[in-house]
PDB file of N, CA and C in Angstrom:
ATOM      1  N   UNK A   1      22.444  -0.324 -23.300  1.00  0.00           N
ATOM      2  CA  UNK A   1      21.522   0.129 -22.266  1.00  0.00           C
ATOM      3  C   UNK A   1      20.163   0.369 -22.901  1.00  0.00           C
ATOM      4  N   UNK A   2      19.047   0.240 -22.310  1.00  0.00           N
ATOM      5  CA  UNK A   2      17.889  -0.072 -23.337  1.00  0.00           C
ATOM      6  C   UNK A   2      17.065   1.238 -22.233  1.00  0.00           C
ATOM      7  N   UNK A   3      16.130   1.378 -23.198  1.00  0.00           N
ATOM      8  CA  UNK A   3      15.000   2.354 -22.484  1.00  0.00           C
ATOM      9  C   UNK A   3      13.367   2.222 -22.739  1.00  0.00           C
ATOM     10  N   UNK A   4      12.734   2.626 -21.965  1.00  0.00           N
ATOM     11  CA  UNK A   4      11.416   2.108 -21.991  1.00  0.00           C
ATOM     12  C   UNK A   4      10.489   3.716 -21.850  1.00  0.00           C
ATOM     13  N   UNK A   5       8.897   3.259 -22.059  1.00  0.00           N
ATOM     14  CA  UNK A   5       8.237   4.798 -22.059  1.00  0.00           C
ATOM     15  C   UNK A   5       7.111   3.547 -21.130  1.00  0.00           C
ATOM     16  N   UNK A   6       6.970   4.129 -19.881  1.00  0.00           N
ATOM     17  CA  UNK A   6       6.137   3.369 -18.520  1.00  0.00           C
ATOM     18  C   UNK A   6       4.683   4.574 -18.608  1.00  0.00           C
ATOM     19  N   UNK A   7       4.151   3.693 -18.305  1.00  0.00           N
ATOM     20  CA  UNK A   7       2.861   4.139 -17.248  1.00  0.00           C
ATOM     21  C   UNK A   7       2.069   4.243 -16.324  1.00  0.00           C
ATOM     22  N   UNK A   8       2.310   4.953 -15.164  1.00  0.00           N
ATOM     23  CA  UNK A   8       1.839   5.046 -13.700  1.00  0.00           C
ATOM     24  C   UNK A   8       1.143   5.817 -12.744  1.00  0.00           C
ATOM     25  N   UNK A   9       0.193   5.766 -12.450  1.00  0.00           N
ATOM     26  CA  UNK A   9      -0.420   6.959 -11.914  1.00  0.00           C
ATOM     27  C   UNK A   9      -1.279   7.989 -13.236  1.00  0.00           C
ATOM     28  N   UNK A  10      -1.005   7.747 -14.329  1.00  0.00           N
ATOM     29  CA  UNK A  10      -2.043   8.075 -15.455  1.00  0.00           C
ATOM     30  C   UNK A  10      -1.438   9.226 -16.105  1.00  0.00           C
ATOM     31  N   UNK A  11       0.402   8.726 -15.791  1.00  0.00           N
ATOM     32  CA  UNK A  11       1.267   9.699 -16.016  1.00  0.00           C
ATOM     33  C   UNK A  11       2.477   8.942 -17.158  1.00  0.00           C
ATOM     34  N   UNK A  12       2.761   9.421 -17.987  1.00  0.00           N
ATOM     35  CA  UNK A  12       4.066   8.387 -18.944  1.00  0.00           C
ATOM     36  C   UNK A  12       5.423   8.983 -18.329  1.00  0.00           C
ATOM     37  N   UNK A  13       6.294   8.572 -18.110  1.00  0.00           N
ATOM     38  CA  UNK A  13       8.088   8.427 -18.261  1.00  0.00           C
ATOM     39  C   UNK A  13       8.537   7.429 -18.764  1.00  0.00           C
ATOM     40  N   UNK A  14       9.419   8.534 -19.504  1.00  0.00           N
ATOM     41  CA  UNK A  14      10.866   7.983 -20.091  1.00  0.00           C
ATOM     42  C   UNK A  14      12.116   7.004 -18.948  1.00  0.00           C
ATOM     43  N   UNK A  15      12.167   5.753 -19.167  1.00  0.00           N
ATOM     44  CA  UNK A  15      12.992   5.493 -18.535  1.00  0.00           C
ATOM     45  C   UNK A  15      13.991   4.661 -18.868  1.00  0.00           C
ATOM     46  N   UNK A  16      15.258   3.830 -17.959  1.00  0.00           N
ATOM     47  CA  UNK A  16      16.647   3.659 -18.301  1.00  0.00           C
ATOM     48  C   UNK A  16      16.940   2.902 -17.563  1.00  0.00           C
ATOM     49  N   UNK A  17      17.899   2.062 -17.272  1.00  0.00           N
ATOM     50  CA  UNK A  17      18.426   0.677 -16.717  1.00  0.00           C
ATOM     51  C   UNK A  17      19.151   2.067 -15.530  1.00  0.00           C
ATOM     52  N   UNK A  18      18.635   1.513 -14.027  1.00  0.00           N
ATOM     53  CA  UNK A  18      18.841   2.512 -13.193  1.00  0.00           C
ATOM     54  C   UNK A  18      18.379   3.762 -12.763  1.00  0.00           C
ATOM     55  N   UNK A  19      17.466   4.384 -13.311  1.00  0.00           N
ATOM     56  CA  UNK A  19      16.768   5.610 -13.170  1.00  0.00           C
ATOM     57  C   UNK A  19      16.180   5.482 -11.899  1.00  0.00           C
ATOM     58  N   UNK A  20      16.304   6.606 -11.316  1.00  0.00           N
ATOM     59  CA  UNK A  20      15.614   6.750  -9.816  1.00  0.00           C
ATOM     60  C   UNK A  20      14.448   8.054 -10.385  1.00  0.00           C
ATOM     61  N   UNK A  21      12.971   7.580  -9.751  1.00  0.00           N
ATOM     62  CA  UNK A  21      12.790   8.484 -10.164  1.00  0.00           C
ATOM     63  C   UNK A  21      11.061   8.934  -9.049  1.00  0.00           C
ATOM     64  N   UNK A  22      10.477  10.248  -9.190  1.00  0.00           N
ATOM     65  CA  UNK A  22       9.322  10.088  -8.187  1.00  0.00           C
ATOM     66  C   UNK A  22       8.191   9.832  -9.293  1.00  0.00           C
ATOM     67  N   UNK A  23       7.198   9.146  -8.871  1.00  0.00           N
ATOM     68  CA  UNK A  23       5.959   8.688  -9.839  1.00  0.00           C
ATOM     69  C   UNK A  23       4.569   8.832  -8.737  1.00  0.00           C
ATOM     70  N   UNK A  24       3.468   8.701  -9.020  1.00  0.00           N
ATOM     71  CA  UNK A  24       2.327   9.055  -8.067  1.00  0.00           C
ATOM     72  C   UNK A  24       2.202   8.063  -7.328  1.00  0.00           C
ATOM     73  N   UNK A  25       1.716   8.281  -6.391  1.00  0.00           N
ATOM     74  CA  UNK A  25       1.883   6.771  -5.214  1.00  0.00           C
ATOM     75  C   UNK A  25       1.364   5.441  -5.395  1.00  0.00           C
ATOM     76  N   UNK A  26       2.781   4.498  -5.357  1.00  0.00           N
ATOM     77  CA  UNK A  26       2.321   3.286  -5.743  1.00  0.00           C
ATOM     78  C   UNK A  26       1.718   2.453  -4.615  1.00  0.00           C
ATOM     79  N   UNK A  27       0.969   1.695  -4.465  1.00  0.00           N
ATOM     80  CA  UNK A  27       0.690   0.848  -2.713  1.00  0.00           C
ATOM     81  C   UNK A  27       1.565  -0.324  -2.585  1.00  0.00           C
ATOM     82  N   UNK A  28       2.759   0.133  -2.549  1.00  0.00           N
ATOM     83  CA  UNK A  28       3.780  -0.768  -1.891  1.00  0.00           C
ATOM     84  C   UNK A  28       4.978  -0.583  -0.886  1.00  0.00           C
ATOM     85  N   UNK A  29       5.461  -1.424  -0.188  1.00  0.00           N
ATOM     86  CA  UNK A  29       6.310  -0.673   1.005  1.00  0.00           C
ATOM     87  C   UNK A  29       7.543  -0.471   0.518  1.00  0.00           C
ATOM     88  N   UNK A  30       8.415   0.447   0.880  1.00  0.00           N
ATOM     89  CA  UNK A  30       9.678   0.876   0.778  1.00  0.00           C
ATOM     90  C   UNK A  30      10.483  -0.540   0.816  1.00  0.00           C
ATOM     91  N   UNK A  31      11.596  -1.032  -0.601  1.00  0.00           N
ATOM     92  CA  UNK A  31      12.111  -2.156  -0.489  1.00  0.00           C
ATOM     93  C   UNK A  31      11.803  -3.248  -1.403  1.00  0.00           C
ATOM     94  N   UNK A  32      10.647  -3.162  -1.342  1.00  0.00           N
ATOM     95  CA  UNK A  32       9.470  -3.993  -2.024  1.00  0.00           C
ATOM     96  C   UNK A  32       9.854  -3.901  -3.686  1.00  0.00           C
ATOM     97  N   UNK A  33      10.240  -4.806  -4.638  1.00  0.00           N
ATOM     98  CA  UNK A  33      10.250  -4.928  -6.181  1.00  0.00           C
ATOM     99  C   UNK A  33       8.887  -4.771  -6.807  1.00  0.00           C
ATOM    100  N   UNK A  34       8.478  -4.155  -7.907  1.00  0.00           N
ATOM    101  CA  UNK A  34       7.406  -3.905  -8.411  1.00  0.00           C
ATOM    102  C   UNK A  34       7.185  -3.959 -10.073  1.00  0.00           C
ATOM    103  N   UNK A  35       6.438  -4.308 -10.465  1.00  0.00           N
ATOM    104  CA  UNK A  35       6.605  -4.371 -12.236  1.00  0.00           C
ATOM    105  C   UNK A  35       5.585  -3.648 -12.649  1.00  0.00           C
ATOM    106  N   UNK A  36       6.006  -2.878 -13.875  1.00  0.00           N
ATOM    107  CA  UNK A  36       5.507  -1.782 -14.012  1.00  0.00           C
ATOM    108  C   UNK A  36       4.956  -1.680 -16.041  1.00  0.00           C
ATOM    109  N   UNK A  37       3.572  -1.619 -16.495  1.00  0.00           N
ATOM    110  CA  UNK A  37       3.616  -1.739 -17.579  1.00  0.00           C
ATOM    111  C   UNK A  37       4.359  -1.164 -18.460  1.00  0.00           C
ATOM    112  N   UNK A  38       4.609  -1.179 -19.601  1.00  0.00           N
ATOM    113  CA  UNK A  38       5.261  -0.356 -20.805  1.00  0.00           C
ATOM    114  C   UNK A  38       4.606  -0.087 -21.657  1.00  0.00           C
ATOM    115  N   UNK A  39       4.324   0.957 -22.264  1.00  0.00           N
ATOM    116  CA  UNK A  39       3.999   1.598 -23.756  1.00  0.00           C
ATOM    117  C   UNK A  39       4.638   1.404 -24.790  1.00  0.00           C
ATOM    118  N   UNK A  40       6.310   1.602 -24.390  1.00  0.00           N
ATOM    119  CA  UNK A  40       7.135   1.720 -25.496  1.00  0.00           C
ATOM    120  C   UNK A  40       8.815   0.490 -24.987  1.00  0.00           C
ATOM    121  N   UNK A  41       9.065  -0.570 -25.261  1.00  0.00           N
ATOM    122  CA  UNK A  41      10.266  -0.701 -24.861  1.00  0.00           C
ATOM    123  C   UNK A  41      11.178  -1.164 -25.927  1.00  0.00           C
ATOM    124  N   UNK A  42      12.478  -0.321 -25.912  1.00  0.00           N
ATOM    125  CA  UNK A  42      13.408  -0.446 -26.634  1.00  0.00           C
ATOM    126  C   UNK A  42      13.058  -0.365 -28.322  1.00  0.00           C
ATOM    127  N   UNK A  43      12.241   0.485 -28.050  1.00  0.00           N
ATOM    128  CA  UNK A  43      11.866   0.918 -29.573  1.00  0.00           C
ATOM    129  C   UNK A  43      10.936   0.218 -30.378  1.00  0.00           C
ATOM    130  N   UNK A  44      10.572  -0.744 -29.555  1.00  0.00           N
ATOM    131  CA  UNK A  44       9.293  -1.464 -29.911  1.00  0.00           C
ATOM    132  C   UNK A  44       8.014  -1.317 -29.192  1.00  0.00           C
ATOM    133  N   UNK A  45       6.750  -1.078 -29.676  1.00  0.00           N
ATOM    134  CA  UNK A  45       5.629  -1.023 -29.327  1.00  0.00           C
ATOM    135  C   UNK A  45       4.740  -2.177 -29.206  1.00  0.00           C
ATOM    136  N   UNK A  46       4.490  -2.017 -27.620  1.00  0.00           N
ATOM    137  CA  UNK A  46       3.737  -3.138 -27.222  1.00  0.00           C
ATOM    138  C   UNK A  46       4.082  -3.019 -25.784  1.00  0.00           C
ATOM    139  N   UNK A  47       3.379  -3.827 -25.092  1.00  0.00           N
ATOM    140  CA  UNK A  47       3.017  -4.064 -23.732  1.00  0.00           C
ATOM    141  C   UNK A  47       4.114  -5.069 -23.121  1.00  0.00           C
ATOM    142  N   UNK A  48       4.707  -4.803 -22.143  1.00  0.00           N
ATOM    143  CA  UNK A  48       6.083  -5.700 -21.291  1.00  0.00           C
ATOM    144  C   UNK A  48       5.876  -5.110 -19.715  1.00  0.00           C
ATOM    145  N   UNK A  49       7.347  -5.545 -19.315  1.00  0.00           N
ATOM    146  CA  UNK A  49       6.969  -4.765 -18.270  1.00  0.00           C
ATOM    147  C   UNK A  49       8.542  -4.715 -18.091  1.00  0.00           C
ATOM    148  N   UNK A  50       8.621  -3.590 -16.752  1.00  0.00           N
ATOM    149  CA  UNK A  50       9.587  -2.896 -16.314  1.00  0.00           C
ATOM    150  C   UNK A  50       9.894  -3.393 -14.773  1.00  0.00           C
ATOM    151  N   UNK A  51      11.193  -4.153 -14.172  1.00  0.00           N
ATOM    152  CA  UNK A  51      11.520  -4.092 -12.706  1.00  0.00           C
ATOM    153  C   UNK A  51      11.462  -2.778 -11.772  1.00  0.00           C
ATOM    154  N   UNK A  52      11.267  -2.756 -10.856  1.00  0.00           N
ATOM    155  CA  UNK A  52      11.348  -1.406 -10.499  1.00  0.00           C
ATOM    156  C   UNK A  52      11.107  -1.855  -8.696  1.00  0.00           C
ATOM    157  N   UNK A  53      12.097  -1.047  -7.445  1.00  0.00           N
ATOM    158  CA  UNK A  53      12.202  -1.541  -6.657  1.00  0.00           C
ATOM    159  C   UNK A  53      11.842   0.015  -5.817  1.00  0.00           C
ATOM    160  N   UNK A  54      10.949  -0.025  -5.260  1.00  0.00           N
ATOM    161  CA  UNK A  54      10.553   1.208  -4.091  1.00  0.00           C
ATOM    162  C   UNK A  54      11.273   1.381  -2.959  1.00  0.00           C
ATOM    163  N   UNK A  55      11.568   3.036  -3.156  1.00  0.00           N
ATOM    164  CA  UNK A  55      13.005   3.469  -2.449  1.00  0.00           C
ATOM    165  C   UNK A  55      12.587   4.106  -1.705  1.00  0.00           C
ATOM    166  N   UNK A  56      11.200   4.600  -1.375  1.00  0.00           N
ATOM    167  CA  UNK A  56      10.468   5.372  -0.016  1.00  0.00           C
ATOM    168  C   UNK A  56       9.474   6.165  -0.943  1.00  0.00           C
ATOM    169  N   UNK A  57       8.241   6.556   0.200  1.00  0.00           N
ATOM    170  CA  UNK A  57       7.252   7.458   0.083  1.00  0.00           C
ATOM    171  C   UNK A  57       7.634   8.659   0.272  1.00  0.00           C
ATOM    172  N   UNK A  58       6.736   9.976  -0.269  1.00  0.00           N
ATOM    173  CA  UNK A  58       6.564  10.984   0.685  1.00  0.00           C
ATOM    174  C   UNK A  58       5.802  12.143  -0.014  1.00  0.00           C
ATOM    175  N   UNK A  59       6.202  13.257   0.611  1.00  0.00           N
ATOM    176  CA  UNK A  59       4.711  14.363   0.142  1.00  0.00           C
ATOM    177  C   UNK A  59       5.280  15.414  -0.912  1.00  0.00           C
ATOM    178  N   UNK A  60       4.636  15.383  -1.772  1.00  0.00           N
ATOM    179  CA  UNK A  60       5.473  17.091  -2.664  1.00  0.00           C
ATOM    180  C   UNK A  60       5.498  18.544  -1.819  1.00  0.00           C
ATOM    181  N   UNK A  61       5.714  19.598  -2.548  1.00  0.00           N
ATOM    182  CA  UNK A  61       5.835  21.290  -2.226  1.00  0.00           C
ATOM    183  C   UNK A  61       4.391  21.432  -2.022  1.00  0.00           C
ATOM    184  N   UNK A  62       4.020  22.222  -0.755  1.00  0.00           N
ATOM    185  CA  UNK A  62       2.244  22.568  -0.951  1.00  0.00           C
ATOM    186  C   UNK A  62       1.995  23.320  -1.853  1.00  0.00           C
ATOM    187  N   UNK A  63       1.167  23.454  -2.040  1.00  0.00           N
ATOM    188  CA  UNK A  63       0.165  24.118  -3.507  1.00  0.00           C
ATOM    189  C   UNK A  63      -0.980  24.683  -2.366  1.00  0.00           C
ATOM    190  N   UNK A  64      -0.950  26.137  -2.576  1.00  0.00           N
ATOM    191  CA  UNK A  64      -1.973  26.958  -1.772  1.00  0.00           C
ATOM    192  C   UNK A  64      -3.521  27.107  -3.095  1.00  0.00           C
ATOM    193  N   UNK A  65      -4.883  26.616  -2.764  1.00  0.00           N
ATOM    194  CA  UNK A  65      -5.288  26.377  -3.368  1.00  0.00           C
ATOM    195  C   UNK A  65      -6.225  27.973  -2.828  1.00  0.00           C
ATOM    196  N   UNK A  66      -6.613  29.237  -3.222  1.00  0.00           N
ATOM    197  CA  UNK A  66      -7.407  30.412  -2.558  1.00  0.00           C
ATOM    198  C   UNK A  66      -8.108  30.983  -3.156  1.00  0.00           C
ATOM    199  N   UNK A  67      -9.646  31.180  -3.020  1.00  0.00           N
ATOM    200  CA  UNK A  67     -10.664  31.220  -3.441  1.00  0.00           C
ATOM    201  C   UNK A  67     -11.499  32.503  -3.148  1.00  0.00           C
ATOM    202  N   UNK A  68     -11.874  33.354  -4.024  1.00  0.00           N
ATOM    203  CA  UNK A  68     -11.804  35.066  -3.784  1.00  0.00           C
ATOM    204  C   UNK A  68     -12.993  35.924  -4.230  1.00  0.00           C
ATOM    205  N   UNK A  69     -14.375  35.556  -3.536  1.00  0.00           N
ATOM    206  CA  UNK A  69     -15.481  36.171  -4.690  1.00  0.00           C
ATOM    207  C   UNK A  69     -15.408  37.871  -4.022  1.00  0.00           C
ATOM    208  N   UNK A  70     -15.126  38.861  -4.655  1.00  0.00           N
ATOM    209  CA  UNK A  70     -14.969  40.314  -4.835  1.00  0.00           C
ATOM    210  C   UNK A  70     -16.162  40.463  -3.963  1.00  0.00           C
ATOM    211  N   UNK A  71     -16.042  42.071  -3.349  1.00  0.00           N
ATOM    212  CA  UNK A  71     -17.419  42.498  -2.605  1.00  0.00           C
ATOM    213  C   UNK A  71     -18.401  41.341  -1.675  1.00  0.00           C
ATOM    214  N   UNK A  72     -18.350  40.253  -2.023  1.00  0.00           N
ATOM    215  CA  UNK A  72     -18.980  39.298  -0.871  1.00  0.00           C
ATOM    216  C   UNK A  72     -18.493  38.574   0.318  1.00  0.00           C
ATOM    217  N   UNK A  73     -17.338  39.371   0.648  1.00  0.00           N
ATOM    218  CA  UNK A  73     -17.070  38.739   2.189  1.00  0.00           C
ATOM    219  C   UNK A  73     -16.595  37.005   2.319  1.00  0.00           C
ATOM    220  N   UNK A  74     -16.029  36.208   0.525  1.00  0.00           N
ATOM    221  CA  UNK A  74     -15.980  35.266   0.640  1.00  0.00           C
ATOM    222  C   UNK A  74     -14.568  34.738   0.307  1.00  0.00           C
ATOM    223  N   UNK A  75     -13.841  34.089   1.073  1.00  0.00           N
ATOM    224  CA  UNK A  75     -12.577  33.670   0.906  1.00  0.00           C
ATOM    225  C   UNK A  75     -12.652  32.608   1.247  1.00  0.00           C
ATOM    226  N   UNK A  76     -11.378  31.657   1.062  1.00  0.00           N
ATOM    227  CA  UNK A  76     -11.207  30.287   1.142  1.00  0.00           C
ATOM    228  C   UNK A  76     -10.060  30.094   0.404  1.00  0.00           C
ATOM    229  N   UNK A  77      -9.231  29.517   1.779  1.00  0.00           N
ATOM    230  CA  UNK A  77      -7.698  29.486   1.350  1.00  0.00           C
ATOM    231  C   UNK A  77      -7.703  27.405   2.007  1.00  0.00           C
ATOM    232  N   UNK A  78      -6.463  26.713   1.063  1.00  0.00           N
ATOM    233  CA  UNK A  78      -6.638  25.785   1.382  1.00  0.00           C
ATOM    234  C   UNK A  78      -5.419  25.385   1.007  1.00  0.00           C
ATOM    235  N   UNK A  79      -4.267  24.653   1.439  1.00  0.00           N
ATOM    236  CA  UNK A  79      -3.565  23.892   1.189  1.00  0.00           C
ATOM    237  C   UNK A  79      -3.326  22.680   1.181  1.00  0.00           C
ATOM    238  N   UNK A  80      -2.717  22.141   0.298  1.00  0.00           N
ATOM    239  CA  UNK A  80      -2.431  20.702  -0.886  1.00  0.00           C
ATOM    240  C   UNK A  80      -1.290  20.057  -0.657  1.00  0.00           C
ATOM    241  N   UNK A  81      -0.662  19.025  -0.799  1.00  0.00           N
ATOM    242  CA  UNK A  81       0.648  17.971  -0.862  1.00  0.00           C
ATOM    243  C   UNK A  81       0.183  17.098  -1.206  1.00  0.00           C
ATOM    244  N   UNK A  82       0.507  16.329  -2.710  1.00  0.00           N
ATOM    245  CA  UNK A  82       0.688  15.536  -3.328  1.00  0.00           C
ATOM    246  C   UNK A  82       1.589  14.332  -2.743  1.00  0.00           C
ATOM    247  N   UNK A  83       0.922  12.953  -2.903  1.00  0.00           N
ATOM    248  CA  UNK A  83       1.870  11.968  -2.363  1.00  0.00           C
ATOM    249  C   UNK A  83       2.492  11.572  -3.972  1.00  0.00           C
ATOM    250  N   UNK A  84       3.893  10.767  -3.692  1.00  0.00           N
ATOM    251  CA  UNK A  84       4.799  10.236  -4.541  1.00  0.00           C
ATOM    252  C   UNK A  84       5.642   9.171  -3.749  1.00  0.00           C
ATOM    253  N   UNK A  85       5.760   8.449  -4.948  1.00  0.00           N
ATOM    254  CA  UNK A  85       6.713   7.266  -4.693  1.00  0.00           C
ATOM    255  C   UNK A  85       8.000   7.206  -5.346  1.00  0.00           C
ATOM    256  N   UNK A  86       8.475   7.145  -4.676  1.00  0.00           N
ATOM    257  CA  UNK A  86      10.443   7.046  -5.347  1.00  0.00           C
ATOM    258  C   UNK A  86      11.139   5.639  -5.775  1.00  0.00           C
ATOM    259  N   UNK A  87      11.036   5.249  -7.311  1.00  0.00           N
ATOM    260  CA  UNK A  87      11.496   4.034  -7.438  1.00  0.00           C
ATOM    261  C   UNK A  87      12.837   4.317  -8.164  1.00  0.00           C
ATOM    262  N   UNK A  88      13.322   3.074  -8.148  1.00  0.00           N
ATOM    263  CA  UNK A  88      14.478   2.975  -8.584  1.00  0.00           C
ATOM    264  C   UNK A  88      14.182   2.149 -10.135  1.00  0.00           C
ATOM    265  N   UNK A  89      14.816   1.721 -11.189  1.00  0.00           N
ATOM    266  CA  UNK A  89      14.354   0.995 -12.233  1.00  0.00           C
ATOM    267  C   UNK A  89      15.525  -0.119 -12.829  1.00  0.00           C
ATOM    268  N   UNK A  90      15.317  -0.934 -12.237  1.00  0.00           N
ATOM    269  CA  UNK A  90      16.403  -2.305 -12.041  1.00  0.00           C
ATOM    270  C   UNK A  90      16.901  -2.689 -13.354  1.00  0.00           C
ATOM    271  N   UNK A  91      15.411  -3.157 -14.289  1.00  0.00           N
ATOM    272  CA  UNK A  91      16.116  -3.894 -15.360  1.00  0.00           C
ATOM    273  C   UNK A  91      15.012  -3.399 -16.218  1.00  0.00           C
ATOM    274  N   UNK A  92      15.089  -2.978 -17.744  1.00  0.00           N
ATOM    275  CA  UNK A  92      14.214  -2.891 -18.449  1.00  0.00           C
ATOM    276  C   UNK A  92      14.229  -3.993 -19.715  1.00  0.00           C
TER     277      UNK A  92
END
């Protein structure tokens, strides 16, 4: 079983023949096969690529973003959701 170190969204994972996993949103539809660069595969360094097949979109946990200047009457509350993509990782 071989493993790879990917890069997506300006983020690295570790990955594995089968790994399901969420990564930052890719622009492709649910279903859809996708190839994905490598940093690291199978213990060799250099550039390849990775199968990888999109298993659905969707939004993370909100993140309350609230903003508080003392004595001046100033607040500002704001909430956040992060999009992600859920792939699966076919063949490395």
């Amino acid at each position: 079983m071989g493993y790879a170190i990917i890069k997506t969204g300006g983020k690295q994972f570790a990955v594995s023949d089968g790994d399901t996993l969420r990564v930052p949103t890719i622009d492709a539809q649910a279903g859809k096969k996708v190839d994905i660069d490598t940093l690291i595969s199978g213990g060799k360094v250099g550039m390849g690529t990775v199968k990888a097949t999109v298993v659905g979109h969707g939004k993370g946990d909100k993140v309350i973003v609230f903003k508080k200047k003392r004595r001046k009457q100033y607040k500002r509350k704001q909430g956040h959701r992060q999009g992600y993509t859920e792939i699966k990782i076919e063949k490395v």
